[in-house]
Protein backbone atom coordinates (compact mmCIF):
# COMPACT_ATOMS: atom_id res chain seq x y z
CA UNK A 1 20.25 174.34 -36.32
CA UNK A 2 18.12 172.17 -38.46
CA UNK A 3 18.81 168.13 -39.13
CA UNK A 4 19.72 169.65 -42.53
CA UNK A 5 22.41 171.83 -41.80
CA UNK A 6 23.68 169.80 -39.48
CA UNK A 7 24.18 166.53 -41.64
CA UNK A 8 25.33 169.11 -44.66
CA UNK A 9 28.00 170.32 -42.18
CA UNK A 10 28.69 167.31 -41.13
CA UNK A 11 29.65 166.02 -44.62
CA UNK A 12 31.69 168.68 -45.41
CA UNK A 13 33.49 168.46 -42.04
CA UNK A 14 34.21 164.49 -43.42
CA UNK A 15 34.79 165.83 -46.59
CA UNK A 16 37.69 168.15 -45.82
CA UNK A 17 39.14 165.85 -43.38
CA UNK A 18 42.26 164.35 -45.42
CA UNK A 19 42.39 160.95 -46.22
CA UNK A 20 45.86 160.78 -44.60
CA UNK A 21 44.56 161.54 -41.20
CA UNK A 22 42.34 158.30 -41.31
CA UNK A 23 45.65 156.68 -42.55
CA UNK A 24 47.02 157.62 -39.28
CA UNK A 25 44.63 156.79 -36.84
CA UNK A 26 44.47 153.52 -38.06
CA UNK A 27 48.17 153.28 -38.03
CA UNK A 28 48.57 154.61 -34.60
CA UNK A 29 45.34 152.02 -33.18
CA UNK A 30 47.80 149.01 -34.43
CA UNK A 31 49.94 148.61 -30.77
CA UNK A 32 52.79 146.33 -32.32
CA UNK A 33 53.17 149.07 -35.26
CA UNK A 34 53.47 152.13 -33.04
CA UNK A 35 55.94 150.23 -30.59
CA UNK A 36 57.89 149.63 -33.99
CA UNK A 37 57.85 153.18 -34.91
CA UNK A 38 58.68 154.12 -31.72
CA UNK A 39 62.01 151.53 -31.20
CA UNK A 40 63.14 152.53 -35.09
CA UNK A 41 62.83 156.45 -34.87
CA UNK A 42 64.66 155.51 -30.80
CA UNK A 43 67.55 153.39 -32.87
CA UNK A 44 67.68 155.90 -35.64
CA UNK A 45 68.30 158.67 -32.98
CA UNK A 46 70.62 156.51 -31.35
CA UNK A 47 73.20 156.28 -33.89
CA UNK A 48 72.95 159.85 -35.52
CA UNK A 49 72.91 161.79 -32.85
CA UNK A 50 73.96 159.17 -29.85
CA UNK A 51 77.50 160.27 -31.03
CA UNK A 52 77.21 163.82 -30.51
CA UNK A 53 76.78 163.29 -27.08
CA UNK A 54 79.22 159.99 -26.88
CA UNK A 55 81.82 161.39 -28.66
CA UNK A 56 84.47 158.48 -27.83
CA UNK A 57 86.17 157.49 -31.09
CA UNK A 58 85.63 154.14 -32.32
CA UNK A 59 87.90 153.43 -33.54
CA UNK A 60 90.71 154.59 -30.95
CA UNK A 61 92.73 151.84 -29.43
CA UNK A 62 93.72 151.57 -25.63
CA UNK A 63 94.94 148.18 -24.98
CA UNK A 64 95.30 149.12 -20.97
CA UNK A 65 91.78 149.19 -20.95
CA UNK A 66 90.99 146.00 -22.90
CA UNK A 67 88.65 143.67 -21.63
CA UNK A 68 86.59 145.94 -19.94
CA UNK A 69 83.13 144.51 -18.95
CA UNK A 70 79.48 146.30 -18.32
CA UNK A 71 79.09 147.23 -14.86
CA UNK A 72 76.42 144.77 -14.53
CA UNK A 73 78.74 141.97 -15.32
CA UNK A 74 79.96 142.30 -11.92
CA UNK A 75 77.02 140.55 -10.38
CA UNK A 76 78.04 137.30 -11.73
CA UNK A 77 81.50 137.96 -12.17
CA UNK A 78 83.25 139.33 -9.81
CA UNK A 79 86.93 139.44 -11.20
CA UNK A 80 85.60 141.08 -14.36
CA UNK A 81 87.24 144.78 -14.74
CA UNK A 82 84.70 146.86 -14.85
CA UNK A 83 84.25 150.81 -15.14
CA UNK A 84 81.16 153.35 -15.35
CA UNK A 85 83.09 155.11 -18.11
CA UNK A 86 82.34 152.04 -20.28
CA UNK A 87 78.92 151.09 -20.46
CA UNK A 88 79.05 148.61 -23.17
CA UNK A 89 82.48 147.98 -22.44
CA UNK A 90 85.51 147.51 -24.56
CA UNK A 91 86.66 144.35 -26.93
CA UNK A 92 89.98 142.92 -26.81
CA UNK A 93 91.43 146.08 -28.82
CA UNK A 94 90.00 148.61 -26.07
CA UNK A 95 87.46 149.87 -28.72
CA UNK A 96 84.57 151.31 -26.80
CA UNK A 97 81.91 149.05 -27.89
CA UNK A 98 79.24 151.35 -27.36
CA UNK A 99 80.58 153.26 -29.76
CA UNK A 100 80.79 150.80 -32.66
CA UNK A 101 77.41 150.40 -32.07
CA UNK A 102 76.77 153.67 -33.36
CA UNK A 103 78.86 153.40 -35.78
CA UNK A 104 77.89 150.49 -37.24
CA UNK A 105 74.61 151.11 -36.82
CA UNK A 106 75.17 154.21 -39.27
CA UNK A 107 76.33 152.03 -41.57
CA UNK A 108 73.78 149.43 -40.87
CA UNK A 109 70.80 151.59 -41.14
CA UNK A 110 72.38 153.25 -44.47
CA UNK A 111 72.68 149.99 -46.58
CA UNK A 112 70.15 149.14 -45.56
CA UNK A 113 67.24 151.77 -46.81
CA UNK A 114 69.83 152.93 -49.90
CA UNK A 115 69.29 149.45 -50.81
CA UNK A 116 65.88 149.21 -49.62
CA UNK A 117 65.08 152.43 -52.39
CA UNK A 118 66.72 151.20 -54.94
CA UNK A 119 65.07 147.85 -54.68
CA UNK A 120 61.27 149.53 -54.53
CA UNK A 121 62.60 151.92 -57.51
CA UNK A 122 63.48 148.58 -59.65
CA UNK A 123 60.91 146.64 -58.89
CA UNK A 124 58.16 148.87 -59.02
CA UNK A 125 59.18 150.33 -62.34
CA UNK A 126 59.38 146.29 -63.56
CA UNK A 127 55.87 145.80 -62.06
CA UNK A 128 54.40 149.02 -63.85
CA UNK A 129 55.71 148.22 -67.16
CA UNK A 130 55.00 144.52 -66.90
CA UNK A 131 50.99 145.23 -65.52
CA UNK A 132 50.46 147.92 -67.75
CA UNK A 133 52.01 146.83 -71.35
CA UNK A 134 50.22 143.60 -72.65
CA UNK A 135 53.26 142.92 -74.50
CA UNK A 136 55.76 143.54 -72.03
CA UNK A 137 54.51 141.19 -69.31
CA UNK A 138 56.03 137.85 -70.68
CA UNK A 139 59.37 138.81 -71.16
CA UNK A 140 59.55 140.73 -67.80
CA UNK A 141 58.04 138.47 -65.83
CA UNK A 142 59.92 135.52 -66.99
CA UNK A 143 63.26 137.54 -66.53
CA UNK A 144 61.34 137.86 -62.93
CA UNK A 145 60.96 134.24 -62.06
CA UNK A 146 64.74 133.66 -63.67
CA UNK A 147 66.12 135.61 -61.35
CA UNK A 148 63.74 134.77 -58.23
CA UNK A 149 64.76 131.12 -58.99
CA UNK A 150 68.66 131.93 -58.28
CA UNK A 151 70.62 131.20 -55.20
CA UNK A 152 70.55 134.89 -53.81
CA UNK A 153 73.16 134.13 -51.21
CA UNK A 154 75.85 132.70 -53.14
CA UNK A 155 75.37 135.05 -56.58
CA UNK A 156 75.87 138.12 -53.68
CA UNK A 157 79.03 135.94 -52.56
CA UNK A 158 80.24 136.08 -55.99
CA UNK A 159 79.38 139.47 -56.78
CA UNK A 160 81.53 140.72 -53.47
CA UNK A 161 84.51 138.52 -54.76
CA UNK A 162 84.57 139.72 -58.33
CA UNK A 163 83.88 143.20 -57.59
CA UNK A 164 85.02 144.29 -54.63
CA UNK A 165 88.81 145.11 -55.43
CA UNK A 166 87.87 147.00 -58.37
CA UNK A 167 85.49 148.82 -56.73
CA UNK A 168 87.72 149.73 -53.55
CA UNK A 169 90.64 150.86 -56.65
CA UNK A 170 87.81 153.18 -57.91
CA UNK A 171 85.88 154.54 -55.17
CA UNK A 172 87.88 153.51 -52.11
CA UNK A 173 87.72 150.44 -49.50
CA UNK A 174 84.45 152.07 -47.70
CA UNK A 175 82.90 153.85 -50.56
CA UNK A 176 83.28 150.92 -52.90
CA UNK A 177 82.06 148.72 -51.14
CA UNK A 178 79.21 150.53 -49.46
CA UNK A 179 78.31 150.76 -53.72
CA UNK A 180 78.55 147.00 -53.91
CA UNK A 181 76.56 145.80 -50.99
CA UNK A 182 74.08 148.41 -51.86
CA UNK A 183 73.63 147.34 -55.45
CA UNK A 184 74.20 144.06 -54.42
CA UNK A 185 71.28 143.86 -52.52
CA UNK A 186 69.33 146.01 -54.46
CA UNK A 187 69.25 143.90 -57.96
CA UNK A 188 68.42 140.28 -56.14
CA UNK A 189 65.85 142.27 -53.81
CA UNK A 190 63.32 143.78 -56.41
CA UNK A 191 61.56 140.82 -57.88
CA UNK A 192 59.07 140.46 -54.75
CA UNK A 193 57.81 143.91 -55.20
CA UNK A 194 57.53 143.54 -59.26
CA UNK A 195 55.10 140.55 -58.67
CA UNK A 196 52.63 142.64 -56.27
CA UNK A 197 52.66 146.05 -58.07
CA UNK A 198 52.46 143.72 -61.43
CA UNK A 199 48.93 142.25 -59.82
CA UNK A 200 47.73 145.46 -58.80
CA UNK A 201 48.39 147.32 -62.15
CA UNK A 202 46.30 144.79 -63.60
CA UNK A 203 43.23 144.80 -61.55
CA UNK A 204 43.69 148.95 -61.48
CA UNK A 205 43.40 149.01 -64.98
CA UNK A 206 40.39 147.84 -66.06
CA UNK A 207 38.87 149.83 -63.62
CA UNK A 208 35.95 152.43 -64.70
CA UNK A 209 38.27 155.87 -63.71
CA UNK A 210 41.21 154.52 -65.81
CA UNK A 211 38.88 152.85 -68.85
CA UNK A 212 37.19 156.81 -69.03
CA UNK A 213 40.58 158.12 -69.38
CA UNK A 214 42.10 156.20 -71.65
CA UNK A 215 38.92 157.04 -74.30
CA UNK A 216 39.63 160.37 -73.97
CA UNK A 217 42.90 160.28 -75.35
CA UNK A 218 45.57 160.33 -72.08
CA UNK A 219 49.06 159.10 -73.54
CA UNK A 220 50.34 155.98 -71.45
CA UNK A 221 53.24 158.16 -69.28
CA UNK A 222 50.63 160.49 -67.56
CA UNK A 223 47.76 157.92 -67.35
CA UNK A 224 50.55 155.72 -65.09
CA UNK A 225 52.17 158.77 -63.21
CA UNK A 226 48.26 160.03 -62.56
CA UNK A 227 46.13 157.73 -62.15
CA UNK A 228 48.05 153.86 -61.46
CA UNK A 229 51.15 155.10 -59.71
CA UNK A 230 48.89 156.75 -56.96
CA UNK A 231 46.92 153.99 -56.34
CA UNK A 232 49.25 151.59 -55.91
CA UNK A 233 50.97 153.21 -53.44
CA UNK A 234 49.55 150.87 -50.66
CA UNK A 235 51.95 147.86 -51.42
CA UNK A 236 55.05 149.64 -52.80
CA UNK A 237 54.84 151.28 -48.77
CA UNK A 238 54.32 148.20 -47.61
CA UNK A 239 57.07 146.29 -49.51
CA UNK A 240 59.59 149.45 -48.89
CA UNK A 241 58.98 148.32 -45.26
CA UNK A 242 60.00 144.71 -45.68
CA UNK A 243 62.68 145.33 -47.95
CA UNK A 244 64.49 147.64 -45.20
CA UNK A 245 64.36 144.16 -42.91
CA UNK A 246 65.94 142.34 -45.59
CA UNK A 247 68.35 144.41 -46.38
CA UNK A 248 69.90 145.20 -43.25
CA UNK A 249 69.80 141.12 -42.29
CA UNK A 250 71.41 140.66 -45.23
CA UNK A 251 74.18 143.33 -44.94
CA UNK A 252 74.72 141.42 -41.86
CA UNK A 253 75.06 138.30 -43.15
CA UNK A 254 77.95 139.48 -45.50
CA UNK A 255 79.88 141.49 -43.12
CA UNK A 256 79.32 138.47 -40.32
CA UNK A 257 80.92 135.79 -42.96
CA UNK A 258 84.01 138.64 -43.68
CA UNK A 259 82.83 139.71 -46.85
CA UNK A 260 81.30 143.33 -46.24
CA UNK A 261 83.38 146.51 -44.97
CA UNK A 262 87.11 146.53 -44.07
CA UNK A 263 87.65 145.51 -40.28
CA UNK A 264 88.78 148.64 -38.92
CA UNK A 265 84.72 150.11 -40.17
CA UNK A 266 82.22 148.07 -38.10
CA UNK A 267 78.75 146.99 -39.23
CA UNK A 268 76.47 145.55 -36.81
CA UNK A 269 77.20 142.16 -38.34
CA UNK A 270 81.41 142.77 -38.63
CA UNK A 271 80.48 143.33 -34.56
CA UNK A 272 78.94 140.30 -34.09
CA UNK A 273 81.71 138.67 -36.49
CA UNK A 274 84.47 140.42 -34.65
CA UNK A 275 82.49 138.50 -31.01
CA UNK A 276 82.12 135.19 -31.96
CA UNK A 277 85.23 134.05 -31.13
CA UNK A 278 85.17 135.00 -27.61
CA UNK A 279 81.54 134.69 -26.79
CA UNK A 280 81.60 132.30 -24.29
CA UNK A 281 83.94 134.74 -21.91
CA UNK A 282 82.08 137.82 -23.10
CA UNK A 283 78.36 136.56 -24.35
CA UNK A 284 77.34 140.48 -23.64
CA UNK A 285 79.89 141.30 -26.91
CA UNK A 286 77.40 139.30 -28.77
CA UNK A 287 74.19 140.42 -27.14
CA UNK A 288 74.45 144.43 -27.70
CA UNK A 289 74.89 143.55 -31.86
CA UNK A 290 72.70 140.23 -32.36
CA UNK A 291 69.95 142.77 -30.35
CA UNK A 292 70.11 145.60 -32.49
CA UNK A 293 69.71 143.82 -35.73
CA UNK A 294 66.98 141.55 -34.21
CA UNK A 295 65.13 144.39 -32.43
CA UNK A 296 65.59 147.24 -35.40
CA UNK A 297 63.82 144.39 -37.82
CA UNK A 298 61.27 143.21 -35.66
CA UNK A 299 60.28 147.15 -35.61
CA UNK A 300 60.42 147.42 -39.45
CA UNK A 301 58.03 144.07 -39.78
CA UNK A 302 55.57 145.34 -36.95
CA UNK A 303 55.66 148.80 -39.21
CA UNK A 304 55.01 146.85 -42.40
CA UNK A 305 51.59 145.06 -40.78
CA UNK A 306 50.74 148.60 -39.36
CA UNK A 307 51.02 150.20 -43.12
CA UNK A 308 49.40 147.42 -44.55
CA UNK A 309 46.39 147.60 -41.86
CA UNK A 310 46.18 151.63 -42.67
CA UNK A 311 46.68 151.29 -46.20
CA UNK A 312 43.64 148.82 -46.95
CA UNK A 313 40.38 150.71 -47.27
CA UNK A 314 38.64 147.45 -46.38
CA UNK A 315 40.04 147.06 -43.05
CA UNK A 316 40.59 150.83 -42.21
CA UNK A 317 37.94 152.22 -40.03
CA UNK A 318 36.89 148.76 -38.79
């Protein structure tokens, strides 16, 4: 075989190869990213299908058995009651805490990327309009920074307090207000993502491919859904992936200060709420939830860096 055929078969060997596949292999070359991948899709499994094999109810009481401790515990505490059939132990109910983990992490994992979509869905459709309409980028942006500039915190406090009973009389105490931490978190979460796909729009749009199809007559709808949605694809991944971390830290932070699902449907954060009290006789009741949420959005930021490494044409193949 000539030099010829070879570097002609050689191009079209590149040339077929799809773009995603480079995508991946720099992904997968980022160590903290795959070990992130690897603990999420581990939690995720955890959780779904961790109760198909643990099928102990958790929310079944047995007050006999309260109290009981990890086997472990027995190292340094001798007195503790401890049994095999309880890994995790139970609280002071005799809820198998292993399986409010599950539970809660259900619940955890739910909020958090429902909220995490509708978040990317608001603020890249803010960041579109506002990059891509000359006329709509003052008001939207300035509607951006008026709502960045709020106390996030305390207008979701207030939002759970005006809504919540309502909601519950509508949709029922789990469904409503599974709605309202959702939305909640979705409407004060966007305005991050508006400001990056905003910059990008910008930049993509007075480039040569999008100038050459705007003079040939493409209405505004399919020029963005053709040619500036799919290149801007890169940060609205990347912000998905950071917007998952904030949302589930923030579920916690309502259900750990009593404001997020009733008490008899655990979150990871109504766990840790539920633990504080007793924490200094039971610091593994704290432990088990306080890891999960720490662990779980470590492994979403590590996934974020990876995406953004894999995402950047200037850094991939380095």
């Amino acid at each position: 075989m000539t030099d010829v055929s070879l570097a002609t078969e050689t191009a079209k060997d590149e040339k077929a190869r799809n773009q995603w596949w480079d995508v991946w292999d720099q992904f997968r070359s980022h160590k903290g990213a795959m070990a992130g991948l690897f603990f999420l899709t581990f939690i995720t499994l955890f959780c779904t299908a961790g109760p198909l094999i643990w099928d102990v109810d958790p929310g079944k009481l047995d007050i006999r058995n309260k109290d009981v401790r990890p086997i472990y515990t027995a190292i340094w505490d001798g007195d503790a009651k401890v049994s095999w059939a309880r890994p995790m132990g139970t609280d002071h109910l005799g809820r198998d805490i292993m399986a409010n983990i599950m539970q809660g992490g259900r619940i955890s994992l739910a909020v958090g990327w429902t909220a995490m979509i509708l978040a990317v869905l608001i603020g890249t459709l803010v960041g579109v309009l506002a990059g891509y309409f000359r006329r709509l980028d003052w008001p939207l942006m300035r509607f951006t920074d008026l709502v960045l500039s709020l106390p996030l915190l305390p207008l979701l406090l207030v939002m759970m307090l005006l809504f919540r009973d309502p909601l519950r009389a509508a949709f029922g105490p789990e469904n409503g207000i599974f709605l309202l931490i959702v939305i909640g978190i979705g409407i004060t979460s966007w305005m991050q993502t508006a400001r990056i796909v905003r910059g990008d729009v910008m930049a993509l749009k007075e480039r040569e491919f999008v100038l050459a199809a705007r003079s040939i007559g493409t209405p505004p709808r399919r020029m963005i859904t053709r040619h500036v949605l799919p290149n801007v694809l890169s940060p609205i991944m990347v912000s998905a992936t950071l917007g998952l971390a904030t949302a589930i830290i923030t579920e916690s932070a309502l259900s750990f200060l009593g404001l997020g699902f009733p008490s008899d449907f655990p979150t990871w954060g109504k766990i840790l709420f539920d633990s504080v009290d007793r924490m200094t006789a039971f610091p593994e009741r704290v432990i088990w939830p306080g890891m999960a949420i720490s662990l779980t959005v470590l492994a979403v930021n590590y996934i974020g860096d990876g995406l953004r490494d894999a995402l950047d044409p200037r850094i991939r193949g380095l």
